[in-house]
C-alpha atoms as a PDB file:
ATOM      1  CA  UNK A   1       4.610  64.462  26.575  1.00  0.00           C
ATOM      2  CA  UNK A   2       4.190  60.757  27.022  1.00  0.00           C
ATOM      3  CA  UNK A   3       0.660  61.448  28.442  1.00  0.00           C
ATOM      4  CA  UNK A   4      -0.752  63.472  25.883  1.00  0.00           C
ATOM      5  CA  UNK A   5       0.408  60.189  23.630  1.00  0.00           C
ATOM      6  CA  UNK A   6      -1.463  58.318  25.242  1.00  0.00           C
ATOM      7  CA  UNK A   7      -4.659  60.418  25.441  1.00  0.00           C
ATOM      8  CA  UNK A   8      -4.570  61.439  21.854  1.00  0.00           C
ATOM      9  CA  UNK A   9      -4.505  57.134  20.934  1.00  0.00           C
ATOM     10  CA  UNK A  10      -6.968  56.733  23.376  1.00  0.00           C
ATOM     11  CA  UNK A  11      -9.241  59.471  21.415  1.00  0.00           C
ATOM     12  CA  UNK A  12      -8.608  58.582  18.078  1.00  0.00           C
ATOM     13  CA  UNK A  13      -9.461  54.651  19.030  1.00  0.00           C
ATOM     14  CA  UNK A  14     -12.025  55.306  20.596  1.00  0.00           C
ATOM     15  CA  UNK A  15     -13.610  58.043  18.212  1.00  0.00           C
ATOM     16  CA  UNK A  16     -12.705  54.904  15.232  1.00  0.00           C
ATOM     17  CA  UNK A  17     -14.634  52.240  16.931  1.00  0.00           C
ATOM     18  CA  UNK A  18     -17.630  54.684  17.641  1.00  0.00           C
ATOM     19  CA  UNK A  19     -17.770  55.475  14.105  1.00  0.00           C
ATOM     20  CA  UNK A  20     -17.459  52.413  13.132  1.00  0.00           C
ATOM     21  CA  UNK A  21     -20.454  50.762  15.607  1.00  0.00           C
ATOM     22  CA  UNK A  22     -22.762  53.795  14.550  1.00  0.00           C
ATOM     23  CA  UNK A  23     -22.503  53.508  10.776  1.00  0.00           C
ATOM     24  CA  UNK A  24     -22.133  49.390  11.165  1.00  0.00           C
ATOM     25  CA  UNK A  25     -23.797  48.139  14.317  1.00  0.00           C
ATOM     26  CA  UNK A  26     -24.174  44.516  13.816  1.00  0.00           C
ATOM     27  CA  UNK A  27     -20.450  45.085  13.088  1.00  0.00           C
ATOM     28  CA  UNK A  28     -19.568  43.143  16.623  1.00  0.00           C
ATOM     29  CA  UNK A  29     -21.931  40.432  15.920  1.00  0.00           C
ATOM     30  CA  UNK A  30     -19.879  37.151  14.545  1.00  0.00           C
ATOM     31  CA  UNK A  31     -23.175  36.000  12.031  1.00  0.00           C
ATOM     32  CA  UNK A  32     -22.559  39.080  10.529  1.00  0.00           C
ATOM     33  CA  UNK A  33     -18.934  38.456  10.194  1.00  0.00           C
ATOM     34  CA  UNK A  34     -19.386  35.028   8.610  1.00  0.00           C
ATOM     35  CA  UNK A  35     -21.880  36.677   5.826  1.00  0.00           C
ATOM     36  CA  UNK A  36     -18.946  39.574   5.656  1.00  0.00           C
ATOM     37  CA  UNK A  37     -16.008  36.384   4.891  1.00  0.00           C
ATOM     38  CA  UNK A  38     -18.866  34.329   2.643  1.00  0.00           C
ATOM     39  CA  UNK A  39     -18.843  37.480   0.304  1.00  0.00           C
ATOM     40  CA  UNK A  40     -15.481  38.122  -0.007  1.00  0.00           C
ATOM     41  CA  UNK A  41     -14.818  34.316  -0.705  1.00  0.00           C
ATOM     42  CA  UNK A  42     -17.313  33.853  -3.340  1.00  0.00           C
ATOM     43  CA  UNK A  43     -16.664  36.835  -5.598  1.00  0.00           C
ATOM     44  CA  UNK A  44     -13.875  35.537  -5.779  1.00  0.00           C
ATOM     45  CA  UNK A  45     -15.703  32.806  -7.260  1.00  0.00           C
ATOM     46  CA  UNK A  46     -17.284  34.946  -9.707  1.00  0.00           C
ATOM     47  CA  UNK A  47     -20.533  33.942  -7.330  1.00  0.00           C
ATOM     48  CA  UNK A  48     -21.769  37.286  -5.735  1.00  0.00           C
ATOM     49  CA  UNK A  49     -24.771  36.831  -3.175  1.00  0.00           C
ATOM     50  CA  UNK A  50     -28.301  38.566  -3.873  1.00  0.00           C
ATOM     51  CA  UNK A  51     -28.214  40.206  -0.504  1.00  0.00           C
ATOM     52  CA  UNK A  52     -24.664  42.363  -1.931  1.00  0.00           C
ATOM     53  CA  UNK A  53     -26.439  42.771  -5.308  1.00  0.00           C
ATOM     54  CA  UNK A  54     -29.420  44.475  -3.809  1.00  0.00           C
ATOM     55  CA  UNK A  55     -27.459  47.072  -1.379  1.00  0.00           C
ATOM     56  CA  UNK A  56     -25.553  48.655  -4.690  1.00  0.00           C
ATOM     57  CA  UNK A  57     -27.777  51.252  -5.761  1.00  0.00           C
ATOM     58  CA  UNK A  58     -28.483  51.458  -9.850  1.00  0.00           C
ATOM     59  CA  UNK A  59     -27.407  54.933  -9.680  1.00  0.00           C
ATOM     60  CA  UNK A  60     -23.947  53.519  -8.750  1.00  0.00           C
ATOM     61  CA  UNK A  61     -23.902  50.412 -11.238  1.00  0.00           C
ATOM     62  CA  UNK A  62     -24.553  53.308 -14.130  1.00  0.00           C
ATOM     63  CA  UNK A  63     -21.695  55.547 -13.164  1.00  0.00           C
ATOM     64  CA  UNK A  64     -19.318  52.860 -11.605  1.00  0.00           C
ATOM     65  CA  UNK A  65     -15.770  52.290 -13.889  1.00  0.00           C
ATOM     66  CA  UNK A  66     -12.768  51.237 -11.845  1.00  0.00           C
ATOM     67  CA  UNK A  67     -13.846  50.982  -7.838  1.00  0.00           C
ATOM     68  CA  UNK A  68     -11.061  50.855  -5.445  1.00  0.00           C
ATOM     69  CA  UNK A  69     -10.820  48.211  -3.034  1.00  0.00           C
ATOM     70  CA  UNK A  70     -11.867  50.620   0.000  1.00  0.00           C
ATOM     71  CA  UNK A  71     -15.584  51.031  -2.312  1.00  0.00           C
ATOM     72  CA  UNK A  72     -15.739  47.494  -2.341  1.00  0.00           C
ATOM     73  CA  UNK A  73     -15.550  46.641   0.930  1.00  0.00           C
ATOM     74  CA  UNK A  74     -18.012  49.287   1.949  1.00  0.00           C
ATOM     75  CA  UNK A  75     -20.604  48.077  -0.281  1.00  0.00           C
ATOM     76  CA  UNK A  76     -20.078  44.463   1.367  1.00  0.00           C
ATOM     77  CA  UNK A  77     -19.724  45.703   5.079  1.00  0.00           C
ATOM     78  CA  UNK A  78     -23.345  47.529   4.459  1.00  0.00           C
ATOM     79  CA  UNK A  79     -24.757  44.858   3.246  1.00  0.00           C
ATOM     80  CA  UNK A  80     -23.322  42.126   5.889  1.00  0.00           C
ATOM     81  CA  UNK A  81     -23.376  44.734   9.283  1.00  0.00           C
ATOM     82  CA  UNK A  82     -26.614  46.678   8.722  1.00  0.00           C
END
């Protein structure tokens, strides 16, 4: 039982980070990271960078009301690790 434990998190960690890489692939690269923190930090601010602005589609700025934090951070991962 203790095997197929360890199998089954091997699989799902491994199947996570693949996604991950594939939909993010400069994801591992720490330049990309920095841009990722230097988002977060200046909305904060109130100071949101052009290079976030221009990866929201209008389509999405039209229909948005309330996002949830998990839409936010997608929005800023695609535009830091792609």
């Amino acid at each position: 039982m203790n095997v197929f434990n360890m199998k089954f998190c091997m699989f799902l960690f491994t199947g996570l980070f693949l996604g991950l890489y594939l939909s993010w692939p400069g994801i591992l690269i720490s330049k990309n990271w920095k841009c990722f923190n230097d988002i977060i930090a200046k909305s904060a601010e109130d100071k949101i960078s052009i290079k976030a602005v221009l990866q929201i589609s209008p389509s999405y700025l039209i229909k948005s009301k309330n996002k949830n934090i998990l839409t936010k951070v997608r929005i800023v991962a695609d535009a830091c690790f792609r």
